[in-house]
N, C-alpha and C. Protein backbone atom coordinates (compact mmCIF):
# COMPACT_ATOMS: atom_id res chain seq x y z
N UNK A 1 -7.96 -2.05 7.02
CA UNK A 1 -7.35 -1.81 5.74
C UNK A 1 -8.38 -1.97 4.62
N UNK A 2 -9.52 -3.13 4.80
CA UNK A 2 -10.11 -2.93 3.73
C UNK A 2 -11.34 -2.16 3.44
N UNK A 3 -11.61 -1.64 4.36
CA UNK A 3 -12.24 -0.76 4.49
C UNK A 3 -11.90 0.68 3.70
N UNK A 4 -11.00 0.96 4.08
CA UNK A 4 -9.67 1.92 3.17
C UNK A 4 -9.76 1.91 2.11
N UNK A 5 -9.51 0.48 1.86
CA UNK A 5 -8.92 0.27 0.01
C UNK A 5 -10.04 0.17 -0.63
N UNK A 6 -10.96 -1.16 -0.80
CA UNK A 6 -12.04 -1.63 -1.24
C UNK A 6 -12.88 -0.59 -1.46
N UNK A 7 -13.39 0.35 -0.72
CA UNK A 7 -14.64 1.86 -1.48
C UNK A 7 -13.66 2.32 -2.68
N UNK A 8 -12.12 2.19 -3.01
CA UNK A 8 -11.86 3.35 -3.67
C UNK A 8 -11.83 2.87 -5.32
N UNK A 9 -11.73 3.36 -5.75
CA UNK A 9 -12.37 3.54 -7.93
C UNK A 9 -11.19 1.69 -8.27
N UNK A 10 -12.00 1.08 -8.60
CA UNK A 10 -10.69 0.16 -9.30
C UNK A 10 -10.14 -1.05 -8.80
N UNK A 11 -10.46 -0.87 -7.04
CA UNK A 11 -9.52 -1.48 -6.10
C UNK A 11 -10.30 -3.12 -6.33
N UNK A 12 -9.72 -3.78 -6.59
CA UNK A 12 -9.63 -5.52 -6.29
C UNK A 12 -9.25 -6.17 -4.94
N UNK A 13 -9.55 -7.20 -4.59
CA UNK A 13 -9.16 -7.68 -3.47
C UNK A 13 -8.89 -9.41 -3.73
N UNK A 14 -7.79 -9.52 -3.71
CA UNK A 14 -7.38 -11.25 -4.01
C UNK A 14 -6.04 -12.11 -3.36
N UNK A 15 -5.77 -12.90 -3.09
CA UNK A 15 -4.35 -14.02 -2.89
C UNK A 15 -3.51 -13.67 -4.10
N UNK A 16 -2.22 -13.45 -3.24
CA UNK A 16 -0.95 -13.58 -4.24
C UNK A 16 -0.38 -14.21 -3.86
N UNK A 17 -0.10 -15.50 -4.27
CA UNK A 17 0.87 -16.55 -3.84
C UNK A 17 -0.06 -16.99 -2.51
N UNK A 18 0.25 -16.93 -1.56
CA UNK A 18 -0.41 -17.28 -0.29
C UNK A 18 -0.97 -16.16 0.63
N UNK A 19 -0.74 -14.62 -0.04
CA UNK A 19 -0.89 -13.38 1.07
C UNK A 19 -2.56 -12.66 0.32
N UNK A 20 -2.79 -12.08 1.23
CA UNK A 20 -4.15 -11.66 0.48
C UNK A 20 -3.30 -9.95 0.21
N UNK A 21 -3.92 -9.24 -1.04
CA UNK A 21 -3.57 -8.42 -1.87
C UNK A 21 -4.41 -7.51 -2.36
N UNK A 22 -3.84 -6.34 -2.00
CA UNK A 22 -4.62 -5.22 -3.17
C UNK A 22 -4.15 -4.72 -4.30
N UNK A 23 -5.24 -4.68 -5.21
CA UNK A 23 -4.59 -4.68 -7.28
C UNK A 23 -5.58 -3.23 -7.04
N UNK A 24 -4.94 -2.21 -8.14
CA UNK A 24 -5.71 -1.24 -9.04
C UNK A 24 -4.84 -1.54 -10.12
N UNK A 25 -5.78 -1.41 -11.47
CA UNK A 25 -5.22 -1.36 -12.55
C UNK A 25 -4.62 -2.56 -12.93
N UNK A 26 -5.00 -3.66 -12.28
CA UNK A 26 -4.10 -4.80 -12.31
C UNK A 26 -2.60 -5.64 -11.81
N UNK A 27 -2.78 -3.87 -11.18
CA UNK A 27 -1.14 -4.24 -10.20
C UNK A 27 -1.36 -4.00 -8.88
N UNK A 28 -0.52 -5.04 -8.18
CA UNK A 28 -0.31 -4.86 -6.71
C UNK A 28 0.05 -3.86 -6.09
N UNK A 29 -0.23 -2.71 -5.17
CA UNK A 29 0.07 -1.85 -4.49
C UNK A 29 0.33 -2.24 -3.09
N UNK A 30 -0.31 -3.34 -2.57
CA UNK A 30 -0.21 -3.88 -1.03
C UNK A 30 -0.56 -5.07 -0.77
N UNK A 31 0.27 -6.33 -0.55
CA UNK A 31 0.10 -7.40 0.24
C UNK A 31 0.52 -7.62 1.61
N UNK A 32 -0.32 -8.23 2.28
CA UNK A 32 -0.53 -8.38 3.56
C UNK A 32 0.28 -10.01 4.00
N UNK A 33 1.63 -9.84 4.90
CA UNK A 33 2.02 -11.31 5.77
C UNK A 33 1.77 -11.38 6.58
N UNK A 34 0.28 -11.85 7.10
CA UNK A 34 -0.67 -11.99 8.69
C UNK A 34 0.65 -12.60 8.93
N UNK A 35 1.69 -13.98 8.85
CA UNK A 35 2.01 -14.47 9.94
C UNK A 35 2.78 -13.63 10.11
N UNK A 36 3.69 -12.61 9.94
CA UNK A 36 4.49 -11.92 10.18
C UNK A 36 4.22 -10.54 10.48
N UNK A 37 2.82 -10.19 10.46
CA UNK A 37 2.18 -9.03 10.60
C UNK A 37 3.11 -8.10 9.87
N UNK A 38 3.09 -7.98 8.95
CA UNK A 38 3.59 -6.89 8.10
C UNK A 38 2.98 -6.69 6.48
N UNK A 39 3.05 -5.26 5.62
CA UNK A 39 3.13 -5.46 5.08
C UNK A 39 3.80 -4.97 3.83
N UNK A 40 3.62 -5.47 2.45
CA UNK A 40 4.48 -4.65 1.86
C UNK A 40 3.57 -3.78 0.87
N UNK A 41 4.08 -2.46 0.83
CA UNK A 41 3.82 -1.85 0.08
C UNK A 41 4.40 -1.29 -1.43
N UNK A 42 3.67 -0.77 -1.92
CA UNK A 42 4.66 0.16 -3.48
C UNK A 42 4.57 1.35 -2.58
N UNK A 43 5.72 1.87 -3.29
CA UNK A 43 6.56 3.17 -2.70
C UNK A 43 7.72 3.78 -3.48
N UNK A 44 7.85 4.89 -4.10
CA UNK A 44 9.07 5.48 -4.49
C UNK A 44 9.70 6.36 -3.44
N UNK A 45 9.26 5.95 -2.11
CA UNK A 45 9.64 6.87 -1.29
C UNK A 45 9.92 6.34 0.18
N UNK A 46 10.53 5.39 -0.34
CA UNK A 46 11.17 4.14 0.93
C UNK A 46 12.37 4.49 1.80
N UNK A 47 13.21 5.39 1.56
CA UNK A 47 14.63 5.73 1.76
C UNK A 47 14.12 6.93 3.08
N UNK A 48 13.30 7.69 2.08
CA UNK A 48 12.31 8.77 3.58
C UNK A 48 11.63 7.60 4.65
N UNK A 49 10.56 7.09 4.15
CA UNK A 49 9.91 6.00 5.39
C UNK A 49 11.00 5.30 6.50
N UNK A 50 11.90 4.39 5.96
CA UNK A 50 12.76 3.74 6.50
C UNK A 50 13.95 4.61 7.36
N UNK A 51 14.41 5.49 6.70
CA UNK A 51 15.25 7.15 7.58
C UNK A 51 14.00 7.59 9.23
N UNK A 52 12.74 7.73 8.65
CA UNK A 52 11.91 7.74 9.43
C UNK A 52 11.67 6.92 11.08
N UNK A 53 11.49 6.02 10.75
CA UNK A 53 11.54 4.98 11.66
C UNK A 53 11.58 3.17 10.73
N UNK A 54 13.23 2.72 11.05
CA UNK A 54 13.93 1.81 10.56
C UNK A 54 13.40 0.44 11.04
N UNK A 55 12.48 0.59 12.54
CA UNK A 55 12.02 -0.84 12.96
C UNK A 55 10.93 -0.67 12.59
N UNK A 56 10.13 0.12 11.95
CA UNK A 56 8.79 0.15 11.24
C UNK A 56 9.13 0.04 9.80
N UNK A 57 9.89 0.37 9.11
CA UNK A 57 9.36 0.73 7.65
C UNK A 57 10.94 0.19 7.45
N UNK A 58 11.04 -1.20 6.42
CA UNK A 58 12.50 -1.37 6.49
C UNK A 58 11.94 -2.33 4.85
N UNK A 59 13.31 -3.21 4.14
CA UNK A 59 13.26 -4.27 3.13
C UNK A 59 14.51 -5.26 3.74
N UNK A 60 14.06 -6.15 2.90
CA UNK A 60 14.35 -7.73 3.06
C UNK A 60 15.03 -7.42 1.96
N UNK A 61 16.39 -8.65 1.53
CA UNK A 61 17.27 -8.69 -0.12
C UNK A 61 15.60 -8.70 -1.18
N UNK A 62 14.90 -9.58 -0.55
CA UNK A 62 13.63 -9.96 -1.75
C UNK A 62 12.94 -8.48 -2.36
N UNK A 63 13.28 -7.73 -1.79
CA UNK A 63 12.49 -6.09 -2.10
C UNK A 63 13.67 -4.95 -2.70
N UNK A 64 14.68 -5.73 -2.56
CA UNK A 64 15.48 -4.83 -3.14
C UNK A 64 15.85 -4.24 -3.98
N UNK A 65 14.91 -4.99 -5.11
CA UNK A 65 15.35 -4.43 -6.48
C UNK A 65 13.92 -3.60 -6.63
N UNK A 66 12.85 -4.17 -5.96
CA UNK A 66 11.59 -3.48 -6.19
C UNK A 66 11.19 -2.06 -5.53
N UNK A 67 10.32 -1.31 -6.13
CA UNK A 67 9.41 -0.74 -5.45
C UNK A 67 8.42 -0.81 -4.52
N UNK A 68 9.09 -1.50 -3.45
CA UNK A 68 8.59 -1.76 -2.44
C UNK A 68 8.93 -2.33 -1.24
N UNK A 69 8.28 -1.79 0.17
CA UNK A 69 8.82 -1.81 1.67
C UNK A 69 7.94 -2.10 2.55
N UNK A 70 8.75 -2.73 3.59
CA UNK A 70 7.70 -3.68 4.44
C UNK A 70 7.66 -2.86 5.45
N UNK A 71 6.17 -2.82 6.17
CA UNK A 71 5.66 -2.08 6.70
C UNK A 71 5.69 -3.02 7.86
N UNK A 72 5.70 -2.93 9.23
CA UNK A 72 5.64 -3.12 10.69
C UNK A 72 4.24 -3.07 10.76
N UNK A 73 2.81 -3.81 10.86
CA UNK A 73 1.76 -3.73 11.48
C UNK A 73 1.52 -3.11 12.42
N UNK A 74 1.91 -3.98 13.65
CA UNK A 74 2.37 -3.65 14.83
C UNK A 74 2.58 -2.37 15.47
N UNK A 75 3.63 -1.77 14.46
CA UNK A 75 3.93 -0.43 14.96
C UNK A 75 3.56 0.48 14.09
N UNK A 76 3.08 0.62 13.16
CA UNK A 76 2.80 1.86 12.34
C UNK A 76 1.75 2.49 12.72
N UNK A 77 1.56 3.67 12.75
CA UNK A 77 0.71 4.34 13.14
C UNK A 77 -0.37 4.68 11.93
N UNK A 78 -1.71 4.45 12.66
CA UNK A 78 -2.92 4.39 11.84
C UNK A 78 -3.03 5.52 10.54
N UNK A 79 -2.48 6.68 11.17
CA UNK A 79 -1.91 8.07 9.95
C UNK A 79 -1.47 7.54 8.87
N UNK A 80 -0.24 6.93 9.41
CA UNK A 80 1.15 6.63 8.11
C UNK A 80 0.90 5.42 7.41
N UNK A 81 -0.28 4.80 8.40
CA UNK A 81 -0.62 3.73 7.03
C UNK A 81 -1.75 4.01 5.93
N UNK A 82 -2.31 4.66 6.85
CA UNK A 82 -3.70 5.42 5.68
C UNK A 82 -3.00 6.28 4.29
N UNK A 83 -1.89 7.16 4.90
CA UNK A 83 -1.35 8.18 4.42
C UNK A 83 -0.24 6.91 2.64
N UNK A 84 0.02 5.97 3.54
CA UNK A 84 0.75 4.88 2.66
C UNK A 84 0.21 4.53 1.67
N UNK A 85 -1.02 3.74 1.88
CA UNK A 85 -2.20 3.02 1.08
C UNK A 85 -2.82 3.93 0.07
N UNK A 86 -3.23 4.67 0.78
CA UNK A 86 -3.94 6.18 -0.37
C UNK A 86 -2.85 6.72 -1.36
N UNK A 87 -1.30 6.74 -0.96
CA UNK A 87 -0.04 7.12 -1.83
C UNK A 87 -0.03 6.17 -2.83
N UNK A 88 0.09 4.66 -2.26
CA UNK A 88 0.02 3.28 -3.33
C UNK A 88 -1.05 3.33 -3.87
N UNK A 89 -1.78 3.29 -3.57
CA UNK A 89 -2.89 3.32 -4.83
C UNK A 89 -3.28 4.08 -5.68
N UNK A 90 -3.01 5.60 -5.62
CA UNK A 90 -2.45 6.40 -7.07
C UNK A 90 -1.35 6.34 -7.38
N UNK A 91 -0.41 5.81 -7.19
CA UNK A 91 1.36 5.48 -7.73
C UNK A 91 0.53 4.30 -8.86
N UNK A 92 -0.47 3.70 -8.64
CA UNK A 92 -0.40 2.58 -9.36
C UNK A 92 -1.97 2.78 -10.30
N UNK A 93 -2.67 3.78 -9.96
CA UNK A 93 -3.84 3.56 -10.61
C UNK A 93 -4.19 4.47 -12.02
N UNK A 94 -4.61 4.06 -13.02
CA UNK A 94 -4.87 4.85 -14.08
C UNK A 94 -5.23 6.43 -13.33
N UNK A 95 -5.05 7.39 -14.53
CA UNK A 95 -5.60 8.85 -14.48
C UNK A 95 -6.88 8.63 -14.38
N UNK A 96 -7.78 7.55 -15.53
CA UNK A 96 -9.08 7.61 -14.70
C UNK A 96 -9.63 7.76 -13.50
N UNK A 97 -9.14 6.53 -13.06
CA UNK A 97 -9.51 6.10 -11.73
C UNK A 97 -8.78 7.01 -11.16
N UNK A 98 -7.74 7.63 -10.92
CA UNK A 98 -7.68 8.77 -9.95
C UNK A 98 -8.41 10.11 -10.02
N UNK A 99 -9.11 10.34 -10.91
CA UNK A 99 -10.02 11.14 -11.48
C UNK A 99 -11.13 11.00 -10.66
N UNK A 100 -11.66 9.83 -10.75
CA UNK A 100 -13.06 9.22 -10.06
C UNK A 100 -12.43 9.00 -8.56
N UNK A 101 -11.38 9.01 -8.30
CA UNK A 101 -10.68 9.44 -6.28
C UNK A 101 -10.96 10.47 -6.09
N UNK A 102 -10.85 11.52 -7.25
CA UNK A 102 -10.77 12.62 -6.48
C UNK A 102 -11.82 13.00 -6.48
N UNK A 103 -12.77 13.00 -7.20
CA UNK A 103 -14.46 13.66 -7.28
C UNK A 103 -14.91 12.52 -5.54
N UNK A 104 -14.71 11.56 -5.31
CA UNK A 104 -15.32 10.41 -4.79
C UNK A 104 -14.92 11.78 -3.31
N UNK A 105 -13.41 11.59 -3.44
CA UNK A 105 -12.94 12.74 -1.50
C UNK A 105 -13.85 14.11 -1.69
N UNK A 106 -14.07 14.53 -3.09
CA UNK A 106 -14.45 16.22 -2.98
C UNK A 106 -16.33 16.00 -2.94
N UNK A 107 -17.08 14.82 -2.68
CA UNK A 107 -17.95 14.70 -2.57
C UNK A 107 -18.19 14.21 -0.79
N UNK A 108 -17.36 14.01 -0.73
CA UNK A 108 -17.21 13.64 0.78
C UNK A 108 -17.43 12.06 1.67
């Protein structure tokens, strides 16, 4: 995962509360619960994921009001989490910095 996140324009890497976390722009897009191997993500598009596969991609009451869904470690497939992370982190990152994403992929 951090491999993923960390090269891209913006990305921070820190503890929230007790989980380690990725910020662009100053906001959380993804924290990580090693003991529970899961994690949660931002998402406006939780109702598709979770319809998808319900023992992978589901919320707790604590996520319910938020933009955001807990991801299955375990079971998610390396695609749909790349495909996740790269979604959260322009849902959340300035036009700059997605500006400087996209020159960063079209440079290769």
């Amino acid at each position: 995962m951090k491999s993923t996140l960390l090269p891209l324009p913006g990305v921070t890497h820190k503890m929230h509360f007790e989980h380690p976390a990725f910020y662009v722009n100053d906001k959380i897009f993804a924290n990580i619960h090693e003991k529970d191997e899961q994690l949660a993500i931002y998402t406006t598009e939780r109702e598709k994921w979770i319809a998808l596969d319900p023992h992978t991609f589901f919320i707790t009451p604590h996520y319910q009001n938020y933009k955001y869904m807990l991801v299955s470690l375990e079971t998610v497939s390396p695609g749909d989490l790349k495909q996740l992370l790269i979604t959260a982190y322009l849902a959340r990152a300035t036009k700059k910095l997605i500006r400087e994403y996209e020159k960063m992929i079209k440079s290769g």
